[in-house]
N, C-alpha and C. Protein backbone atom coordinates (compact mmCIF):
# COMPACT_ATOMS: atom_id res chain seq x y z
N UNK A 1 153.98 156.37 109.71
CA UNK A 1 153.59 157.57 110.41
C UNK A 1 154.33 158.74 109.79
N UNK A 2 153.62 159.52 109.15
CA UNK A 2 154.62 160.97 108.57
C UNK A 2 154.88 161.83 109.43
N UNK A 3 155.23 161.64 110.73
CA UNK A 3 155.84 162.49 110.82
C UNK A 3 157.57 162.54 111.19
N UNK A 4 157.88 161.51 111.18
CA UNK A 4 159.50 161.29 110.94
C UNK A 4 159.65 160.71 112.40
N UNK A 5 159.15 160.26 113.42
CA UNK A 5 158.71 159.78 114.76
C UNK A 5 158.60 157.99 114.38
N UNK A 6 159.77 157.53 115.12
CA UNK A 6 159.85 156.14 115.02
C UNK A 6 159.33 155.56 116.52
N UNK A 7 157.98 154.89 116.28
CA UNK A 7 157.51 154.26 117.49
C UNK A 7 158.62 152.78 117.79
N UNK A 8 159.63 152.87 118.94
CA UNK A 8 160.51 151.77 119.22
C UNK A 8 159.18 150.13 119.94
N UNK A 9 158.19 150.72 120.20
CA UNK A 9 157.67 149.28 120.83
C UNK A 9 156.05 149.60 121.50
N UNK A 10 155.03 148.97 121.44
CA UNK A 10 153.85 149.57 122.25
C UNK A 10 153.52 148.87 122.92
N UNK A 11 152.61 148.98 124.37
CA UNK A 11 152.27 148.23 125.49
C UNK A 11 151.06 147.52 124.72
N UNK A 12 151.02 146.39 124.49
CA UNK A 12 149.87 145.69 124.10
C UNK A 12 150.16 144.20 124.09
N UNK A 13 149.15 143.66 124.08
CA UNK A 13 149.36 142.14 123.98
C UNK A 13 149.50 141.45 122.25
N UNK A 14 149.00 142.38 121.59
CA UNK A 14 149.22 142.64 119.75
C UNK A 14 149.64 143.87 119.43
N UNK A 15 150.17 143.59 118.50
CA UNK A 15 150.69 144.67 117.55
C UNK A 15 149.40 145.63 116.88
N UNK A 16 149.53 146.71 117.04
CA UNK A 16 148.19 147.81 116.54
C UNK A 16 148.07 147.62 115.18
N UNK A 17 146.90 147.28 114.55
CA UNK A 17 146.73 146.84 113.46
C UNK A 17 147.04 148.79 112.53
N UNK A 18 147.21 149.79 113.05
CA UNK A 18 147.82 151.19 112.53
C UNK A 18 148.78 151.05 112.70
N UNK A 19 149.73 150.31 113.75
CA UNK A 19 151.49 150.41 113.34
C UNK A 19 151.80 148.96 113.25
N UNK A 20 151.22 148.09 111.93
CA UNK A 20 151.75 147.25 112.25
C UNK A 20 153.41 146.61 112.65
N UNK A 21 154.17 147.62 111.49
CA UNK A 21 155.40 146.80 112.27
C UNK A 21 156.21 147.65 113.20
N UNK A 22 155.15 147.96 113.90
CA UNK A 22 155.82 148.25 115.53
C UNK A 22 155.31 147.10 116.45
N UNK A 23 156.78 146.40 116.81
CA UNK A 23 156.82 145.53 117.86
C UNK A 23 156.41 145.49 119.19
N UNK A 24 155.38 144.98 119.91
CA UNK A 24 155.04 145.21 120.95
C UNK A 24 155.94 144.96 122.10
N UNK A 25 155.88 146.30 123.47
CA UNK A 25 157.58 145.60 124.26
C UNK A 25 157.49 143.78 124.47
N UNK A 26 156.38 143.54 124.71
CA UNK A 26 156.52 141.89 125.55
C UNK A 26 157.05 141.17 124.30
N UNK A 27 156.81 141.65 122.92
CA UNK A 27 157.68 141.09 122.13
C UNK A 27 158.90 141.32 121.78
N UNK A 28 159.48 142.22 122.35
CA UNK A 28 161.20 142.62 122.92
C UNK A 28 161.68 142.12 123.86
N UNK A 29 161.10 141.37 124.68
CA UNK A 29 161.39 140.47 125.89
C UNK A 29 161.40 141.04 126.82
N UNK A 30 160.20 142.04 127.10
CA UNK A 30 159.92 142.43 128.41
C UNK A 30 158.68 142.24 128.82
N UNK A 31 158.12 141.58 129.59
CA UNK A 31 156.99 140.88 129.76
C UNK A 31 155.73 141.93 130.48
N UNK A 32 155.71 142.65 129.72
CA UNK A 32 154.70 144.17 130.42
C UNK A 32 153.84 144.17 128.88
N UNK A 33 152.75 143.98 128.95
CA UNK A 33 151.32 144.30 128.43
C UNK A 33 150.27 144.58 128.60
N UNK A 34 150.41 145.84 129.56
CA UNK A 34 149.02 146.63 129.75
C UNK A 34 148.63 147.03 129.03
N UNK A 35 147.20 147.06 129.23
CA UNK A 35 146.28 148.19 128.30
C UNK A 35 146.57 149.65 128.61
N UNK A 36 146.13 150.11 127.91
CA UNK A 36 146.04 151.46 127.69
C UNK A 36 144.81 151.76 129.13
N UNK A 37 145.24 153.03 129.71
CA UNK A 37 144.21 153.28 130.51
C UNK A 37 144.65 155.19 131.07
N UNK A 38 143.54 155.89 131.27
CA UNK A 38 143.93 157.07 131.99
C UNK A 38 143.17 157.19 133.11
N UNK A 39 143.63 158.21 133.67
CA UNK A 39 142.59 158.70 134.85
C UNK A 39 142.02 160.12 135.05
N UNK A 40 140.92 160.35 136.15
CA UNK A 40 141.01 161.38 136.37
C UNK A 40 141.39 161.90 137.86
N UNK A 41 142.35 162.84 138.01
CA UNK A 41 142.94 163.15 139.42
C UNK A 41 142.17 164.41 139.92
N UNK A 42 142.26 164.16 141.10
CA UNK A 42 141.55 165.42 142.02
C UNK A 42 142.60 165.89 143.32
N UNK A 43 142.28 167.15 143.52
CA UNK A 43 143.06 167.53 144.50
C UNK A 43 142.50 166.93 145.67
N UNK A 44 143.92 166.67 146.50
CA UNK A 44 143.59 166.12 148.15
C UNK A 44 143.32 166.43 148.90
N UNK A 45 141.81 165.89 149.34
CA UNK A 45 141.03 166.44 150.82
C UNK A 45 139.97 166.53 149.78
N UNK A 46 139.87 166.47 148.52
CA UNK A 46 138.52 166.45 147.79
C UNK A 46 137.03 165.64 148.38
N UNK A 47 136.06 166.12 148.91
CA UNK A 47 135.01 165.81 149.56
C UNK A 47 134.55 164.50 148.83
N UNK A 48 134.11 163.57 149.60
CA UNK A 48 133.28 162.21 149.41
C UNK A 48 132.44 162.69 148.11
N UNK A 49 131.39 163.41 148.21
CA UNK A 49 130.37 163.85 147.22
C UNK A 49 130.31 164.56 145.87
N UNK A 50 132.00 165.07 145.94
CA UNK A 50 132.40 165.38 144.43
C UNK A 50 133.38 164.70 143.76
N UNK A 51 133.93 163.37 144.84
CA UNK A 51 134.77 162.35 144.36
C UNK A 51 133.31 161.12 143.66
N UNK A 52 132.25 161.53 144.23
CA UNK A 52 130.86 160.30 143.82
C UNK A 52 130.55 160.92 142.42
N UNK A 53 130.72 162.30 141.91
CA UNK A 53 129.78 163.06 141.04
C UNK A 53 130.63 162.83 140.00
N UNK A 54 132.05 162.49 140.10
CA UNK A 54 133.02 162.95 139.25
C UNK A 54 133.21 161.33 138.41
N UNK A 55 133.21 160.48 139.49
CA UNK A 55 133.27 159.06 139.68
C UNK A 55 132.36 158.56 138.65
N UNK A 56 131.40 159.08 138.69
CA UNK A 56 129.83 158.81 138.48
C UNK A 56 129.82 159.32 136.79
N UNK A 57 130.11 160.27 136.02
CA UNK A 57 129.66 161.42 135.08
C UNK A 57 130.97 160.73 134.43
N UNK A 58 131.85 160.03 135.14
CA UNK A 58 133.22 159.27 134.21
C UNK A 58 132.74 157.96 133.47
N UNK A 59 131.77 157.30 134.60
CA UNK A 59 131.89 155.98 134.15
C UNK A 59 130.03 156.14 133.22
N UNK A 60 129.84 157.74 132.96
CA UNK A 60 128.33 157.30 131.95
C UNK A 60 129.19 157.78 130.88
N UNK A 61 130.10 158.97 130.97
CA UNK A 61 131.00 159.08 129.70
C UNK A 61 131.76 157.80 128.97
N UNK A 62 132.45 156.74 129.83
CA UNK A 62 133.16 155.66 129.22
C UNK A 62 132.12 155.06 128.26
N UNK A 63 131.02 154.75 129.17
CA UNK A 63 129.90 153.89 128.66
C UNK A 63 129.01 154.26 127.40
N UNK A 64 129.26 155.93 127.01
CA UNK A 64 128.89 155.77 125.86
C UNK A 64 129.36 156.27 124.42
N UNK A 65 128.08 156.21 123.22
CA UNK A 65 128.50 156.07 122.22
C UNK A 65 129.46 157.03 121.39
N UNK A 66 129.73 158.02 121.71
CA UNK A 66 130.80 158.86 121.69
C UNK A 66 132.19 158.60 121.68
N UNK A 67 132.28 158.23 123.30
CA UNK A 67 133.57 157.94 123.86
C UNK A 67 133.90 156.16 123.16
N UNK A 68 132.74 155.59 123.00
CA UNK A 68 133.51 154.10 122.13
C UNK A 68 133.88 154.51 120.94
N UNK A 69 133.24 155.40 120.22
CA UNK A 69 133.67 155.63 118.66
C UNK A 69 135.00 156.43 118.74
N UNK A 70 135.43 157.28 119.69
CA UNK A 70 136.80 157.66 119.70
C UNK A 70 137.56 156.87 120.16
N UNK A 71 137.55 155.97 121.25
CA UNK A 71 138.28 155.03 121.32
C UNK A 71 138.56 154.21 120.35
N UNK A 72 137.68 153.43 119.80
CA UNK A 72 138.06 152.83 118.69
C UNK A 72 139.03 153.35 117.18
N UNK A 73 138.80 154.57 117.26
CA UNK A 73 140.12 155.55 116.41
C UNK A 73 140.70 155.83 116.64
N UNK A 74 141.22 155.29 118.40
CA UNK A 74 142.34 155.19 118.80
C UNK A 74 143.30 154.36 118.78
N UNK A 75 142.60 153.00 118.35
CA UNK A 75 142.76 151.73 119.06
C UNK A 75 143.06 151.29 120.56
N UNK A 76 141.86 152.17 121.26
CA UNK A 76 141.79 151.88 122.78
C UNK A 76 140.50 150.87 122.80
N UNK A 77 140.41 150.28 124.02
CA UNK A 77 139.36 149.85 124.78
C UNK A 77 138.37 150.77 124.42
N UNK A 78 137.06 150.00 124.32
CA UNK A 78 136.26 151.59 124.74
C UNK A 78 134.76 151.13 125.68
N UNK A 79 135.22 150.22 126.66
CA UNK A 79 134.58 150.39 127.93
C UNK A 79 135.00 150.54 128.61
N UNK A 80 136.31 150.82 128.77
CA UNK A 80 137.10 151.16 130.27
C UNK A 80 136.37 151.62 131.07
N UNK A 81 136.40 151.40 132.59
CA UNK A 81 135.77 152.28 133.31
C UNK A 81 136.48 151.31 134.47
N UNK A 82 136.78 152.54 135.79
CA UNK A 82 137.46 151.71 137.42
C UNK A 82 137.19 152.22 138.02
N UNK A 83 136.67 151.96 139.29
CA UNK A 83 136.27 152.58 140.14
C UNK A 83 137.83 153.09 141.14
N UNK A 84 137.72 153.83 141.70
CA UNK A 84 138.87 154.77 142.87
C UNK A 84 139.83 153.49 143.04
N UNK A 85 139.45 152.81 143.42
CA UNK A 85 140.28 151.32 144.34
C UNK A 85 140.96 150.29 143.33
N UNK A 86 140.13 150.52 142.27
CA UNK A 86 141.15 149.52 141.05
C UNK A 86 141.57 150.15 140.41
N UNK A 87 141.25 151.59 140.14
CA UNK A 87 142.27 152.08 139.59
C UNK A 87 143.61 152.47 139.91
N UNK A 88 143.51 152.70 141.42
CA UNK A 88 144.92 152.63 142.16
C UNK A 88 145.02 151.40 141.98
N UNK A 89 144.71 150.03 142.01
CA UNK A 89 145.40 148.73 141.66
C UNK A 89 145.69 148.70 140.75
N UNK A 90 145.70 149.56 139.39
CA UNK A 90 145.87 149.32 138.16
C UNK A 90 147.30 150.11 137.89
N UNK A 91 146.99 151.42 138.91
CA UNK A 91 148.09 152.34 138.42
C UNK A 91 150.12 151.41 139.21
N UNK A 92 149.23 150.94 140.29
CA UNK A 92 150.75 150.21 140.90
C UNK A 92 150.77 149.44 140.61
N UNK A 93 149.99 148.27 139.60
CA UNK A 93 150.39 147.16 139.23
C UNK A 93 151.28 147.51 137.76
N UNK A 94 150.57 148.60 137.15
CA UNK A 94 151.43 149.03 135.77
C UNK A 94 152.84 149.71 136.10
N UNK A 95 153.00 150.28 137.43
CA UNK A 95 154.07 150.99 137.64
C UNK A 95 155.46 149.74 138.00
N UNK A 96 155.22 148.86 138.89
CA UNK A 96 155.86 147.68 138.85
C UNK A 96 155.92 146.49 137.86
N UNK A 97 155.09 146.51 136.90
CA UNK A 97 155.48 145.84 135.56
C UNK A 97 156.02 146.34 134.82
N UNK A 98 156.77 148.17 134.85
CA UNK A 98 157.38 148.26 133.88
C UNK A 98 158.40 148.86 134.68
N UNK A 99 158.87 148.69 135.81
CA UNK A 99 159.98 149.30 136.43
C UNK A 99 161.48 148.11 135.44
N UNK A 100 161.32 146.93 135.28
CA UNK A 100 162.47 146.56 134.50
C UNK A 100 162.63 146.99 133.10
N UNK A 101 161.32 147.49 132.81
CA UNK A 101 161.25 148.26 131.25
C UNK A 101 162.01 149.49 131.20
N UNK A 102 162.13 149.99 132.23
CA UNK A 102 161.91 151.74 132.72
C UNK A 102 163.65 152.09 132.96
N UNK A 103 163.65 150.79 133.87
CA UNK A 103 165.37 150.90 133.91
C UNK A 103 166.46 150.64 133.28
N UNK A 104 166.27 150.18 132.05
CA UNK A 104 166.88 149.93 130.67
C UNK A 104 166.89 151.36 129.50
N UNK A 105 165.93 152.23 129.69
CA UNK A 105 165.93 153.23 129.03
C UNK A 105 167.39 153.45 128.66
N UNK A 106 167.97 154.20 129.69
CA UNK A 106 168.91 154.90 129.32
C UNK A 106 170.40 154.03 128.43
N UNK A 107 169.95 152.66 128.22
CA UNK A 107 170.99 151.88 127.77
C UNK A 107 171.01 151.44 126.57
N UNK A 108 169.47 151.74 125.83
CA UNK A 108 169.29 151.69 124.48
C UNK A 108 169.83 152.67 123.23
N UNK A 109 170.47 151.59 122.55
CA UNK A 109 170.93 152.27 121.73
C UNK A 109 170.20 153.11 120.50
């Protein structure tokens, strides 16, 4: 990577075939390998019908050929798509698989 930026470890279950010898954390011995995933947030009290529109216009964007060809030059997924309810299962299941990751930060040398 030129820009003088040393990647220490990436969330994956393999090593990114673009960094290969960056070690993935679960291969540092921390057992956290999520995928890659984002979201989109809305302010609270946001109406049923623009949480459906928004919901809706996300998961025809994931689904197409655009958004797979940038993903893939990302090395992301490129069908992601969650509905409201798994994606909050996704966001607290990733937040508690890396809380032993998270709390080691400050001890690395």
């Amino acid at each position: 990577m030129g820009s003088g930026l040393r990647i220490l470890g990436i969330f994956s279950e393999r090593r990114n075939p673009k960094t290969p010898d960056t070690p993935t954390v679960k291969e540092q011995g921390f057992a956290v390998a999520p995928s890659s995933f984002g979201g989109l947030w809305g302010p609270k009290g946001l109406s049923p019908s623009v949480q459906h529109k928004l919901s809706d216009a996300c998961k025809i964007a994931t689904h197409g050929e655009r958004y797979s060809q940038l993903a893939a030059g990302m090395a992301q997924p490129s069908d992601y798509y969650a509905d409201a309810a798994d994606f909050a299962r996704s966001l607290e299941k990733d937040a508690a698989d890396k809380a032993p990751l998270v709390a080691t930060l400050g001890t690395v040398n």
